[in-house]
PDBML (XML) file of the C-alpha atoms, coordinates in Angstrom:
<?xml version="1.0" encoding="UTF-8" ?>
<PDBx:datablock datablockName="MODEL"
   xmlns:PDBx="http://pdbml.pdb.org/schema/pdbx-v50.xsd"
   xmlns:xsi="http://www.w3.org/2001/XMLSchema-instance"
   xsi:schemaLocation="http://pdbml.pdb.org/schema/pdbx-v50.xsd pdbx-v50.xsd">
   <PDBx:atom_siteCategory>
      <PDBx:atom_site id="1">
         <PDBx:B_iso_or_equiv>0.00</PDBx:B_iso_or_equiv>
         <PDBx:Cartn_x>59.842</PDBx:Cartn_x>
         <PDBx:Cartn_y>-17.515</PDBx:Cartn_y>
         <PDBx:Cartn_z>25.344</PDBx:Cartn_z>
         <PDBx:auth_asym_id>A</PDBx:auth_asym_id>
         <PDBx:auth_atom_id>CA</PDBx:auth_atom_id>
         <PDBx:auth_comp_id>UNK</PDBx:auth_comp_id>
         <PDBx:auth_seq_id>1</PDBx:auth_seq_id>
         <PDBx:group_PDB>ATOM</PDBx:group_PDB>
         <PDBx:label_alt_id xsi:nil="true" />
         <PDBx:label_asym_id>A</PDBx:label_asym_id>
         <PDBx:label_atom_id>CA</PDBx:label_atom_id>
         <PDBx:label_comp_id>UNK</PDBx:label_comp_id>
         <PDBx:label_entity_id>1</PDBx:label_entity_id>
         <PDBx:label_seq_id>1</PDBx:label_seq_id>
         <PDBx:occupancy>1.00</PDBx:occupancy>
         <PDBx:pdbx_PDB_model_num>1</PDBx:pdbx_PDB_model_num>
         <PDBx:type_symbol>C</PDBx:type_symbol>
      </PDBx:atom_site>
      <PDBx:atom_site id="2">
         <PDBx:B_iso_or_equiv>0.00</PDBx:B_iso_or_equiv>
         <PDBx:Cartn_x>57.756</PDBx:Cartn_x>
         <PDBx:Cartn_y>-14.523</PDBx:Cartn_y>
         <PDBx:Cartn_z>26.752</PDBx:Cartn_z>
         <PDBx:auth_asym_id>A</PDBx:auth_asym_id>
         <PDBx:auth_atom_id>CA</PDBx:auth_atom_id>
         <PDBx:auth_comp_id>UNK</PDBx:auth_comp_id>
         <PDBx:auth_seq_id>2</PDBx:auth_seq_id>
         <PDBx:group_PDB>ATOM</PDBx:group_PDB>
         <PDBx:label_alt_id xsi:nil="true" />
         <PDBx:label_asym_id>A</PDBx:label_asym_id>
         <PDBx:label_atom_id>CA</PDBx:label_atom_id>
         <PDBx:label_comp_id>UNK</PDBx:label_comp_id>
         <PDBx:label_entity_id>1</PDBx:label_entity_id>
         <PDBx:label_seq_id>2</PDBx:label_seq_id>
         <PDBx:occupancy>1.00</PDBx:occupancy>
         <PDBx:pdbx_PDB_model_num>1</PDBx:pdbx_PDB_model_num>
         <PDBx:type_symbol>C</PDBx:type_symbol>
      </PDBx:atom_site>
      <PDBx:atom_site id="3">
         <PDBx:B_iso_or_equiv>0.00</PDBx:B_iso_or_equiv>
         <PDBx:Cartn_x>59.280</PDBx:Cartn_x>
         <PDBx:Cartn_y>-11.956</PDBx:Cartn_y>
         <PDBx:Cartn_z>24.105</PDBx:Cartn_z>
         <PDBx:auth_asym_id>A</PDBx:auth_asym_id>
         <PDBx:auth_atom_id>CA</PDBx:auth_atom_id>
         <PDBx:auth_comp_id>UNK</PDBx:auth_comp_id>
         <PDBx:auth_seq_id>3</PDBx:auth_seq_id>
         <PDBx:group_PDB>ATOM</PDBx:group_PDB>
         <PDBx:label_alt_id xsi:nil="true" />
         <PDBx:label_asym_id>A</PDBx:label_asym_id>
         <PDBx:label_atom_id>CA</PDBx:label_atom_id>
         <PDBx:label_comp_id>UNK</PDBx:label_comp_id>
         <PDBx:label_entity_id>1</PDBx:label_entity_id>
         <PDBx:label_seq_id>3</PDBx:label_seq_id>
         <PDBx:occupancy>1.00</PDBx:occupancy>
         <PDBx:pdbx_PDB_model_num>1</PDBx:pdbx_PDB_model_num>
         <PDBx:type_symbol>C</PDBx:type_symbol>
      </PDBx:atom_site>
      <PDBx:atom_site id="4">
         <PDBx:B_iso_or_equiv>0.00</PDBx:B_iso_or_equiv>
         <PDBx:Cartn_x>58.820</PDBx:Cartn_x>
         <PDBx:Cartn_y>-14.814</PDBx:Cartn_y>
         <PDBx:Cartn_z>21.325</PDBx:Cartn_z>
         <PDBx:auth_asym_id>A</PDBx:auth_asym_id>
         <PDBx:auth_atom_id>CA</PDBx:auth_atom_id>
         <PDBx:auth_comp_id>UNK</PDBx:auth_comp_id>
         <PDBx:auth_seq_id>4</PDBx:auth_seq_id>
         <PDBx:group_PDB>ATOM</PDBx:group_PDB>
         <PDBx:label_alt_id xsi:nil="true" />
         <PDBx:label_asym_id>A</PDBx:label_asym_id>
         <PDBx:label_atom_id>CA</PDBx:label_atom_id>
         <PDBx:label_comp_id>UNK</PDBx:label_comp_id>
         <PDBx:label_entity_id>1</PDBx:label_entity_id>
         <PDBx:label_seq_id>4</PDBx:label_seq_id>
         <PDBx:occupancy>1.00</PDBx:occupancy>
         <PDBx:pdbx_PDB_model_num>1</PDBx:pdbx_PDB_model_num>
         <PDBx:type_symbol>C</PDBx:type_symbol>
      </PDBx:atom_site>
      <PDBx:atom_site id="5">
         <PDBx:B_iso_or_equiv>0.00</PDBx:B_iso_or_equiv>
         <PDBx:Cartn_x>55.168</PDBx:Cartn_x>
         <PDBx:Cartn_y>-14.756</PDBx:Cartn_y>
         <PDBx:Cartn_z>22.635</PDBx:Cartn_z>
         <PDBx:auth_asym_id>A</PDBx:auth_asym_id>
         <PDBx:auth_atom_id>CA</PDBx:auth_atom_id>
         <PDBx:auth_comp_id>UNK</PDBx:auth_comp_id>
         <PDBx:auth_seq_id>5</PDBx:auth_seq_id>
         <PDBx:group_PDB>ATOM</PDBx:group_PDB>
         <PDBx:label_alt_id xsi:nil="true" />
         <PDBx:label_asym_id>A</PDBx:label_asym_id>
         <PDBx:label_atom_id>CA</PDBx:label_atom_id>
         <PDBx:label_comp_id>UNK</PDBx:label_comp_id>
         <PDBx:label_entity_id>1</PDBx:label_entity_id>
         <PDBx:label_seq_id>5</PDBx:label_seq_id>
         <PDBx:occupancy>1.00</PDBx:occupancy>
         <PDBx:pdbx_PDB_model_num>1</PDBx:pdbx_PDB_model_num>
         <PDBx:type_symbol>C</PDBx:type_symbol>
      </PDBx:atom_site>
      <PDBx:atom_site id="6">
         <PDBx:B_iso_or_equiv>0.00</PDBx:B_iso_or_equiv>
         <PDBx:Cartn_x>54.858</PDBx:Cartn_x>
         <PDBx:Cartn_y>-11.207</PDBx:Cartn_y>
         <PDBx:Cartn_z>22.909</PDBx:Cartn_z>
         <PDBx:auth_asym_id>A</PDBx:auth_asym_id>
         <PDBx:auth_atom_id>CA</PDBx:auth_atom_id>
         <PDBx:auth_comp_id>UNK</PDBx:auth_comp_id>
         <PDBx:auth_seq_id>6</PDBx:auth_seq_id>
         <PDBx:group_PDB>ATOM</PDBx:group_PDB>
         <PDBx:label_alt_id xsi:nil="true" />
         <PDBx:label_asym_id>A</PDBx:label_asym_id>
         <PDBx:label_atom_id>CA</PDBx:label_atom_id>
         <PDBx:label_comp_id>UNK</PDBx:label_comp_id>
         <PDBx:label_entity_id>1</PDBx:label_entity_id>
         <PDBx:label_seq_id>6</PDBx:label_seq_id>
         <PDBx:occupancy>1.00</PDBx:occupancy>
         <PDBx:pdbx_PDB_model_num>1</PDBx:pdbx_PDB_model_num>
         <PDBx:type_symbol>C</PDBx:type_symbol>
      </PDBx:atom_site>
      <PDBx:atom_site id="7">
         <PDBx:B_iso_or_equiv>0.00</PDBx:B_iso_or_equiv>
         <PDBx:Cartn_x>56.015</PDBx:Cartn_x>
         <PDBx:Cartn_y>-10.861</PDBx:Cartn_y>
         <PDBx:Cartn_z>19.408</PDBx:Cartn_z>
         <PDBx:auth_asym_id>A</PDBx:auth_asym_id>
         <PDBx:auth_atom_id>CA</PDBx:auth_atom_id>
         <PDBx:auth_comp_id>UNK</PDBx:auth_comp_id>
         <PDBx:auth_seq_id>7</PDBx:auth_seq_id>
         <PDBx:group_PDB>ATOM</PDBx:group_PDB>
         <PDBx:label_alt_id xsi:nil="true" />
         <PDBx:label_asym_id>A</PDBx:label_asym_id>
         <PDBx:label_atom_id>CA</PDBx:label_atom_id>
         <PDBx:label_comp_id>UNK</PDBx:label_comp_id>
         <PDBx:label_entity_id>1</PDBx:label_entity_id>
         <PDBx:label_seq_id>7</PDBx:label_seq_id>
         <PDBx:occupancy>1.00</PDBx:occupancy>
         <PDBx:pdbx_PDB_model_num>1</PDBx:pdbx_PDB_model_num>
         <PDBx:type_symbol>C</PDBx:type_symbol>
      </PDBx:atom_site>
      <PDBx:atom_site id="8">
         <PDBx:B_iso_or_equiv>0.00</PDBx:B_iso_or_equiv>
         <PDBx:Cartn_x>53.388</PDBx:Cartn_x>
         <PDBx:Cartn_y>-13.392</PDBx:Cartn_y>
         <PDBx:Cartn_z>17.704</PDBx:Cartn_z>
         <PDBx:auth_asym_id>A</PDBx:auth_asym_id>
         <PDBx:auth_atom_id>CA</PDBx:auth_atom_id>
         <PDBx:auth_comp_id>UNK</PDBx:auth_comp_id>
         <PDBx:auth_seq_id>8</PDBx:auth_seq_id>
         <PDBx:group_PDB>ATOM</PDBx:group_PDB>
         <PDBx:label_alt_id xsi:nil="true" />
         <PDBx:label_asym_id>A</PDBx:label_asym_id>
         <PDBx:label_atom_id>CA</PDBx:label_atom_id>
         <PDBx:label_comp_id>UNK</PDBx:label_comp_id>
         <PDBx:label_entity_id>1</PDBx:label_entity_id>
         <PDBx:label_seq_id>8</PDBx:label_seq_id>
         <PDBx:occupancy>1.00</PDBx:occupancy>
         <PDBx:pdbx_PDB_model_num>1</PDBx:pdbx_PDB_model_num>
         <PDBx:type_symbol>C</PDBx:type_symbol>
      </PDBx:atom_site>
      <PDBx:atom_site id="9">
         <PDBx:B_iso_or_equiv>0.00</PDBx:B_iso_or_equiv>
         <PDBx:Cartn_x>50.392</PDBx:Cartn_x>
         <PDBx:Cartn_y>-12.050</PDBx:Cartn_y>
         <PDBx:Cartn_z>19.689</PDBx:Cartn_z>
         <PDBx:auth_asym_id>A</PDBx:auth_asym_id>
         <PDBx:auth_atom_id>CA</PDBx:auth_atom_id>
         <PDBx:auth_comp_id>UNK</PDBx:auth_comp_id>
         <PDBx:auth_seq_id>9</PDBx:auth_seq_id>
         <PDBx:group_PDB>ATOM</PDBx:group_PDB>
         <PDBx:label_alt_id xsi:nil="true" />
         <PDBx:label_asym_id>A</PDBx:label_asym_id>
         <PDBx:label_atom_id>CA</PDBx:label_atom_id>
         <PDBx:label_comp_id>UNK</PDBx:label_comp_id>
         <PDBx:label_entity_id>1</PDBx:label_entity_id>
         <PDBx:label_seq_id>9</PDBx:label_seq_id>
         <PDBx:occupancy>1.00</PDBx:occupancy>
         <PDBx:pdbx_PDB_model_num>1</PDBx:pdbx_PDB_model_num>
         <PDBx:type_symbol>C</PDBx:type_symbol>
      </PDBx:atom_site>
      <PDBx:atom_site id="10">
         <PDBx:B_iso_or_equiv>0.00</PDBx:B_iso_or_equiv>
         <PDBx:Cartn_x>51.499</PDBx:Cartn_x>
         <PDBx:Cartn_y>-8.628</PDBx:Cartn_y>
         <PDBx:Cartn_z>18.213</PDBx:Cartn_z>
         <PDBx:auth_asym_id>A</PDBx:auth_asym_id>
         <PDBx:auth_atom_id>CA</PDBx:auth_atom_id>
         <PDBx:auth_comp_id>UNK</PDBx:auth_comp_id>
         <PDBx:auth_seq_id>10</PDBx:auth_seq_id>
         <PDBx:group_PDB>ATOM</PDBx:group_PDB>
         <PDBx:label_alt_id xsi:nil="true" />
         <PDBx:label_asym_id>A</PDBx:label_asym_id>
         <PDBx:label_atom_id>CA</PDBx:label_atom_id>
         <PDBx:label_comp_id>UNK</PDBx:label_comp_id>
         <PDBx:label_entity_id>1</PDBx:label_entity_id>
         <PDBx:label_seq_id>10</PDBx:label_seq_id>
         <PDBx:occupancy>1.00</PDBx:occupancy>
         <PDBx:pdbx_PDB_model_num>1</PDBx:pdbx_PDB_model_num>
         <PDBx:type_symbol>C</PDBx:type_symbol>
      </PDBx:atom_site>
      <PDBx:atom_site id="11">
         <PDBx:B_iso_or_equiv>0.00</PDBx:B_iso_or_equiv>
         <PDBx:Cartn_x>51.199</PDBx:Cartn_x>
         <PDBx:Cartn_y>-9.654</PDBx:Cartn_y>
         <PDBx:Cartn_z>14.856</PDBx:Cartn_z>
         <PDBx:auth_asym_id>A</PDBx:auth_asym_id>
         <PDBx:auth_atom_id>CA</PDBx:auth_atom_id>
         <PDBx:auth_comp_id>UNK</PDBx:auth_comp_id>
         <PDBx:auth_seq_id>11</PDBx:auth_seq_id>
         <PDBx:group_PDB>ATOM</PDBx:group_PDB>
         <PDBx:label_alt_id xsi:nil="true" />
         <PDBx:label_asym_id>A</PDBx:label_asym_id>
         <PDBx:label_atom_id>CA</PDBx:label_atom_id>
         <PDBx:label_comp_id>UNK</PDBx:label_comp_id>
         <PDBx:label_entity_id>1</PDBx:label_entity_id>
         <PDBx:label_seq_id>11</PDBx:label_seq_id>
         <PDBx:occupancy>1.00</PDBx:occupancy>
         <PDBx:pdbx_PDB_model_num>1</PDBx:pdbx_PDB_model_num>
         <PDBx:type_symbol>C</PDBx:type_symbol>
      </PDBx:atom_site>
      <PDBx:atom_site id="12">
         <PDBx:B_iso_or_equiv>0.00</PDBx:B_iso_or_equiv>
         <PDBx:Cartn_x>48.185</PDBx:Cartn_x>
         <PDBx:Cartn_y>-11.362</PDBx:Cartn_y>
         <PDBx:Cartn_z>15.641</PDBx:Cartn_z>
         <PDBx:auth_asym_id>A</PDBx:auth_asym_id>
         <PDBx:auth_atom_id>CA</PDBx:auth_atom_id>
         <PDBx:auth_comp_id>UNK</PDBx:auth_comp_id>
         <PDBx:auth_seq_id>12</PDBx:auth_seq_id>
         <PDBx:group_PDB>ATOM</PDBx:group_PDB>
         <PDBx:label_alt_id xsi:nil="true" />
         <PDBx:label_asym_id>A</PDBx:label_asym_id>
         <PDBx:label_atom_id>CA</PDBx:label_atom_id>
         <PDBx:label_comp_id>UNK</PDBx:label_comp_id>
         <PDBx:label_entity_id>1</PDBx:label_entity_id>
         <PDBx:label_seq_id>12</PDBx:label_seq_id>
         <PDBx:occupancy>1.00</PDBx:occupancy>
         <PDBx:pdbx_PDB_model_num>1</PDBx:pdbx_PDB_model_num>
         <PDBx:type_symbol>C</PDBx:type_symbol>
      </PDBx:atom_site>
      <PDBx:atom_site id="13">
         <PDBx:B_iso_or_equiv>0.00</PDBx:B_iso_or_equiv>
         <PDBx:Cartn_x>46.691</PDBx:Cartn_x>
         <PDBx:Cartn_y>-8.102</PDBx:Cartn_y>
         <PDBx:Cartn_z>17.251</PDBx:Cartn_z>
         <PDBx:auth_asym_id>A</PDBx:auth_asym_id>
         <PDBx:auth_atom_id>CA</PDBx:auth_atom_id>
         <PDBx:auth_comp_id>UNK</PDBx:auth_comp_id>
         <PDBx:auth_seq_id>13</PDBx:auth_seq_id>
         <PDBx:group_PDB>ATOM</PDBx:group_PDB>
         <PDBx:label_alt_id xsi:nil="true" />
         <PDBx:label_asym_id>A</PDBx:label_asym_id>
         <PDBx:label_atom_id>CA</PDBx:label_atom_id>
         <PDBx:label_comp_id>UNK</PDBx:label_comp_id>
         <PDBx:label_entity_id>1</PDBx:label_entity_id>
         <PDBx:label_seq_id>13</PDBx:label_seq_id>
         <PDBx:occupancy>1.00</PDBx:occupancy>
         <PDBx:pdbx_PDB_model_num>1</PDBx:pdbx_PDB_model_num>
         <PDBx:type_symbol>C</PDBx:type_symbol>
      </PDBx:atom_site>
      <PDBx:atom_site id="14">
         <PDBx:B_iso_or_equiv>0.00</PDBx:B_iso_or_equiv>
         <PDBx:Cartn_x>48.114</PDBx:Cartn_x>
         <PDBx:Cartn_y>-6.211</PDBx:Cartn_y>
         <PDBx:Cartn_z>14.028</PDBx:Cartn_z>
         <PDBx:auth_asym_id>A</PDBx:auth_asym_id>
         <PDBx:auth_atom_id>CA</PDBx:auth_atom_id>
         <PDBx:auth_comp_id>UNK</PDBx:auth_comp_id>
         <PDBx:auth_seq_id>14</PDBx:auth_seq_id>
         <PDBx:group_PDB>ATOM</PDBx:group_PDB>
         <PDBx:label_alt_id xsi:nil="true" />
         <PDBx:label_asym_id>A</PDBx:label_asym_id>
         <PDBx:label_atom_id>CA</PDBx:label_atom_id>
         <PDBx:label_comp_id>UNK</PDBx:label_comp_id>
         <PDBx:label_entity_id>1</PDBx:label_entity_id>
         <PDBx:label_seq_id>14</PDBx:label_seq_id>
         <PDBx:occupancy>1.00</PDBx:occupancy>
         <PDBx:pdbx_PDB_model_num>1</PDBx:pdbx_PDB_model_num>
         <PDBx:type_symbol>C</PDBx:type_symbol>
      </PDBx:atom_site>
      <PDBx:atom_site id="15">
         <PDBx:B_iso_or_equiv>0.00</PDBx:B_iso_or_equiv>
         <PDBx:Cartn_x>46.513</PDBx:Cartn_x>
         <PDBx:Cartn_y>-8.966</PDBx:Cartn_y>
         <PDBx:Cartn_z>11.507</PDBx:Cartn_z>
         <PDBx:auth_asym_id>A</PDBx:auth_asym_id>
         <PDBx:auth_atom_id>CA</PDBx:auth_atom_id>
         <PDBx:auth_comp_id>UNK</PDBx:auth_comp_id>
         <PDBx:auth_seq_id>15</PDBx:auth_seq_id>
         <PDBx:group_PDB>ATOM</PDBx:group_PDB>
         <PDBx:label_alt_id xsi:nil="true" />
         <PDBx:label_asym_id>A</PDBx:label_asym_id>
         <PDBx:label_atom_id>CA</PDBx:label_atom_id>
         <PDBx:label_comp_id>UNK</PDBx:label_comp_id>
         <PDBx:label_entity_id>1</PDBx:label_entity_id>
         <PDBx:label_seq_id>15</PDBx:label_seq_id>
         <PDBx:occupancy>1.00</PDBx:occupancy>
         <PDBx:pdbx_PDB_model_num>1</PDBx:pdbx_PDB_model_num>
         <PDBx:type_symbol>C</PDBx:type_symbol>
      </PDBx:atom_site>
      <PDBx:atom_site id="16">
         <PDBx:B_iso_or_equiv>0.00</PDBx:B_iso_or_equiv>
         <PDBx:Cartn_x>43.208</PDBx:Cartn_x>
         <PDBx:Cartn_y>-8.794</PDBx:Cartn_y>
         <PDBx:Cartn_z>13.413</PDBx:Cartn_z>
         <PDBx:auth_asym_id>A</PDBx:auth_asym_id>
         <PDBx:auth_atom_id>CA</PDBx:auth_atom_id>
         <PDBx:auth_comp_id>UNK</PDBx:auth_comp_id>
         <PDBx:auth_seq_id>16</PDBx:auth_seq_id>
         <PDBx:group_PDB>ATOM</PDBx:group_PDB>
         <PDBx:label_alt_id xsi:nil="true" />
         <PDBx:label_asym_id>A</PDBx:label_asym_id>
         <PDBx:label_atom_id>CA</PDBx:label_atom_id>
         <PDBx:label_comp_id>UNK</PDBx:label_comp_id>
         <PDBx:label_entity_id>1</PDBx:label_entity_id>
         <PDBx:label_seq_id>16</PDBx:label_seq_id>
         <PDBx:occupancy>1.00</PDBx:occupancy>
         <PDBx:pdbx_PDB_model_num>1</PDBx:pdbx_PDB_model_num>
         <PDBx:type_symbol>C</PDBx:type_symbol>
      </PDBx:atom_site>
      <PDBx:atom_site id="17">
         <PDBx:B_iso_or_equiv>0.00</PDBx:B_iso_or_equiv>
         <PDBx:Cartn_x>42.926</PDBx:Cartn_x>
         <PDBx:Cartn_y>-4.734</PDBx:Cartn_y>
         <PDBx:Cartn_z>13.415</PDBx:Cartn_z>
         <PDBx:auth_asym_id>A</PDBx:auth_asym_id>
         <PDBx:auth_atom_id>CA</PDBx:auth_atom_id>
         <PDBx:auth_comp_id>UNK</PDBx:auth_comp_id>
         <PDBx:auth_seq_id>17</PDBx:auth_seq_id>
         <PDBx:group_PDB>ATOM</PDBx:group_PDB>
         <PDBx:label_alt_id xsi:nil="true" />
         <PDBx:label_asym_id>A</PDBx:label_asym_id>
         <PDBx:label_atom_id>CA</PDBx:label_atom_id>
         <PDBx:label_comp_id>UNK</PDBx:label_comp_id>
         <PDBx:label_entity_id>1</PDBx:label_entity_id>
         <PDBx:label_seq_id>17</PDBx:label_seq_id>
         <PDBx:occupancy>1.00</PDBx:occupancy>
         <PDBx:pdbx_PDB_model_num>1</PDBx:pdbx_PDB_model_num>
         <PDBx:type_symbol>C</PDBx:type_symbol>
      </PDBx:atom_site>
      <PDBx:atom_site id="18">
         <PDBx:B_iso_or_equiv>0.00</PDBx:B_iso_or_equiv>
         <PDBx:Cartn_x>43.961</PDBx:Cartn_x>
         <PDBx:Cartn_y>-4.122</PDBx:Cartn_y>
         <PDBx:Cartn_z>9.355</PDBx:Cartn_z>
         <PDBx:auth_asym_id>A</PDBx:auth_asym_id>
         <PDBx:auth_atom_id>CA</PDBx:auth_atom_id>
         <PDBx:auth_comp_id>UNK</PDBx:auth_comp_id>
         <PDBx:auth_seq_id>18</PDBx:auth_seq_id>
         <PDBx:group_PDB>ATOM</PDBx:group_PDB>
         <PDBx:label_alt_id xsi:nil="true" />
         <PDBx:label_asym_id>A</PDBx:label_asym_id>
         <PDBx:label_atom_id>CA</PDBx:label_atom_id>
         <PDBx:label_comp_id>UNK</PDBx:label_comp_id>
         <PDBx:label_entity_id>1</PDBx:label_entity_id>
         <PDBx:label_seq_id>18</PDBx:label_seq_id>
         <PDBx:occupancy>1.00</PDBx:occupancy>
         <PDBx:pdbx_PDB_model_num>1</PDBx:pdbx_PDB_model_num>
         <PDBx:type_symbol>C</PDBx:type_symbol>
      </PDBx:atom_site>
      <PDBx:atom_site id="19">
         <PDBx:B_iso_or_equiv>0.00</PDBx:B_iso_or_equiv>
         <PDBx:Cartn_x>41.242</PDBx:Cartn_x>
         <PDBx:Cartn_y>-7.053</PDBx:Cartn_y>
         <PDBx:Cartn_z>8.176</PDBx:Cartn_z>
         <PDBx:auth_asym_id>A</PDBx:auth_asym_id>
         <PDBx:auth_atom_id>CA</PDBx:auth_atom_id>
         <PDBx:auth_comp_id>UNK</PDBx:auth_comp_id>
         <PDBx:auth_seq_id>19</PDBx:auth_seq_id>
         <PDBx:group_PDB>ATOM</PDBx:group_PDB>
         <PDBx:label_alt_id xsi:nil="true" />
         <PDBx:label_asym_id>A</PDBx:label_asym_id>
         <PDBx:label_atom_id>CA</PDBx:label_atom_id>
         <PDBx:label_comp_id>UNK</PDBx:label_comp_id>
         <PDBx:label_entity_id>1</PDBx:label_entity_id>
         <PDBx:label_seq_id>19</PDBx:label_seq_id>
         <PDBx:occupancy>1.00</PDBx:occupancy>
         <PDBx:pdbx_PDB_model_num>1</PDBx:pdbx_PDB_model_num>
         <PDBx:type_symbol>C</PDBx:type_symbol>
      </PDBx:atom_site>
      <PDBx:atom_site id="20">
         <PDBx:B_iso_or_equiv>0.00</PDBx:B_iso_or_equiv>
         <PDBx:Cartn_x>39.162</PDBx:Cartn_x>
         <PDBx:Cartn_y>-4.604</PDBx:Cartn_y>
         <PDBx:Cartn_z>11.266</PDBx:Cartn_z>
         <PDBx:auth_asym_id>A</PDBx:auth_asym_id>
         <PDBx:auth_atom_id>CA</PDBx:auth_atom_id>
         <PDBx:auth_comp_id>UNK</PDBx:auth_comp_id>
         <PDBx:auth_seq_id>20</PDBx:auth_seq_id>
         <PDBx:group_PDB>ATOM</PDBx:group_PDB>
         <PDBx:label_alt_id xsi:nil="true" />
         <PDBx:label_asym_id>A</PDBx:label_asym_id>
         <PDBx:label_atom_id>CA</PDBx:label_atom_id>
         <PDBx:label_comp_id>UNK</PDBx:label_comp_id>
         <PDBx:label_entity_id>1</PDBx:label_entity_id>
         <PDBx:label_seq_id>20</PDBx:label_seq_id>
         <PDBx:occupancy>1.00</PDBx:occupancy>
         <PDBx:pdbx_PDB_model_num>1</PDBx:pdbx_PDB_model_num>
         <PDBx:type_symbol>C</PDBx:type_symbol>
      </PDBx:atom_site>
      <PDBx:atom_site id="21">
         <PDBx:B_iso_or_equiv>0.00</PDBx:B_iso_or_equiv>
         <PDBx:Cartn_x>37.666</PDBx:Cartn_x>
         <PDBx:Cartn_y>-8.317</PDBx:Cartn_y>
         <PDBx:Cartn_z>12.899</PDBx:Cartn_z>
         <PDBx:auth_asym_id>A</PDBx:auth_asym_id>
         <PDBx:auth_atom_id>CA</PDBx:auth_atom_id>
         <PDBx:auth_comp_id>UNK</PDBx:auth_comp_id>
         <PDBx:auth_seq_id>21</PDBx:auth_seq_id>
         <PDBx:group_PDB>ATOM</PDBx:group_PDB>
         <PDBx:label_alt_id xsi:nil="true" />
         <PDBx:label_asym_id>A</PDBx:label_asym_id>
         <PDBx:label_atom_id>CA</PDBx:label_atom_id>
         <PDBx:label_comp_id>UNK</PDBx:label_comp_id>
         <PDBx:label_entity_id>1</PDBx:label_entity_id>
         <PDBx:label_seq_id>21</PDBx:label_seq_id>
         <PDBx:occupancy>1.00</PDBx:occupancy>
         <PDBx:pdbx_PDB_model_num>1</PDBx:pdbx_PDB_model_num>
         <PDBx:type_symbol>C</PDBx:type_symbol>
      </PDBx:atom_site>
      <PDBx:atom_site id="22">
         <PDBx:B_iso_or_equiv>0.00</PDBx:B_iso_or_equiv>
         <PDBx:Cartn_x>38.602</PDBx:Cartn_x>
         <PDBx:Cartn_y>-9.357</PDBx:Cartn_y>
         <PDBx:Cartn_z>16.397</PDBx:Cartn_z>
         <PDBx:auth_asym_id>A</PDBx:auth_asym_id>
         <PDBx:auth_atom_id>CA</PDBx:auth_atom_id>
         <PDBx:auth_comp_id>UNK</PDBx:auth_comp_id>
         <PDBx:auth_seq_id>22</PDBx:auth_seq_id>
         <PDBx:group_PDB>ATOM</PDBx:group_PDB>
         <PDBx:label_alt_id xsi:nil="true" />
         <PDBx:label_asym_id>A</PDBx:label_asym_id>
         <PDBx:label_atom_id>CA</PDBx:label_atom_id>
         <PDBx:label_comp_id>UNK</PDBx:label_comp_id>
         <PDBx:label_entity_id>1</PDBx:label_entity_id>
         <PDBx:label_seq_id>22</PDBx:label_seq_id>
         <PDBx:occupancy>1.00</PDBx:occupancy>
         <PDBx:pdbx_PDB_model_num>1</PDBx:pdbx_PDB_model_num>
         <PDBx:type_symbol>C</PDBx:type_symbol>
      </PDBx:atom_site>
      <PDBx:atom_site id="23">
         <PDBx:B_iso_or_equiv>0.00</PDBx:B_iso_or_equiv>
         <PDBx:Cartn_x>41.154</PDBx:Cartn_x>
         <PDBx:Cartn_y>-11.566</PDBx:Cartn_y>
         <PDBx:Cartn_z>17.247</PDBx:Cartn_z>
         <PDBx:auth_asym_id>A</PDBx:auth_asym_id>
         <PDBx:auth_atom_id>CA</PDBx:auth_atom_id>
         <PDBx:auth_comp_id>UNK</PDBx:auth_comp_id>
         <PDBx:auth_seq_id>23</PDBx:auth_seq_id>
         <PDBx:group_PDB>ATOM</PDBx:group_PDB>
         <PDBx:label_alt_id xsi:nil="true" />
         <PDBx:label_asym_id>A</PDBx:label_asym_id>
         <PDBx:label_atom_id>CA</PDBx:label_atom_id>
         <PDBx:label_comp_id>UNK</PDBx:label_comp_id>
         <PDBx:label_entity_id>1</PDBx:label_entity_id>
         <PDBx:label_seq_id>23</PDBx:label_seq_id>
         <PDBx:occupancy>1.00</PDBx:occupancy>
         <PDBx:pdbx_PDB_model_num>1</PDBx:pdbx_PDB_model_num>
         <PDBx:type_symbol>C</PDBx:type_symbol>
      </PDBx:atom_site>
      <PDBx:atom_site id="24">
         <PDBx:B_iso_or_equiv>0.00</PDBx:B_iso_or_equiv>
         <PDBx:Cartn_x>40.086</PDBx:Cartn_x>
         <PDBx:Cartn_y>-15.216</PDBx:Cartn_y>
         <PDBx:Cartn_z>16.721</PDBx:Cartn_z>
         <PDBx:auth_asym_id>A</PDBx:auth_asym_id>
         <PDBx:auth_atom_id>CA</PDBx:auth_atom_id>
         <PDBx:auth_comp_id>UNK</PDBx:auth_comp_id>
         <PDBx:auth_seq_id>24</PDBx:auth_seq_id>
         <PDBx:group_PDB>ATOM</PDBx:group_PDB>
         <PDBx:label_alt_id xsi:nil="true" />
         <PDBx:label_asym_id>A</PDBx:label_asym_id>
         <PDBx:label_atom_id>CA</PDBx:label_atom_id>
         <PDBx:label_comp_id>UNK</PDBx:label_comp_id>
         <PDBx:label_entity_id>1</PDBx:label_entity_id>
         <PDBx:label_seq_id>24</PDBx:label_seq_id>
         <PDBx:occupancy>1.00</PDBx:occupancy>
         <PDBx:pdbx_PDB_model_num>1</PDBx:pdbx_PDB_model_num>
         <PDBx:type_symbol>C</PDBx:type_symbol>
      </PDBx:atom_site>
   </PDBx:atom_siteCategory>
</PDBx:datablock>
């Protein structure tokens, strides 16, 4: 479950920084 986690909040992070907007 942590590594699934890990996984999604790095796409988040990587989603967030190309459109250059914090996470939200």
């Amino acid at each position: 479950l942590g590594e699934r986690t890990a996984r999604l909040r790095a796409l988040i992070a990587d989603r967030a920084d190309g459109q250059g907007v914090p996470v939200s």
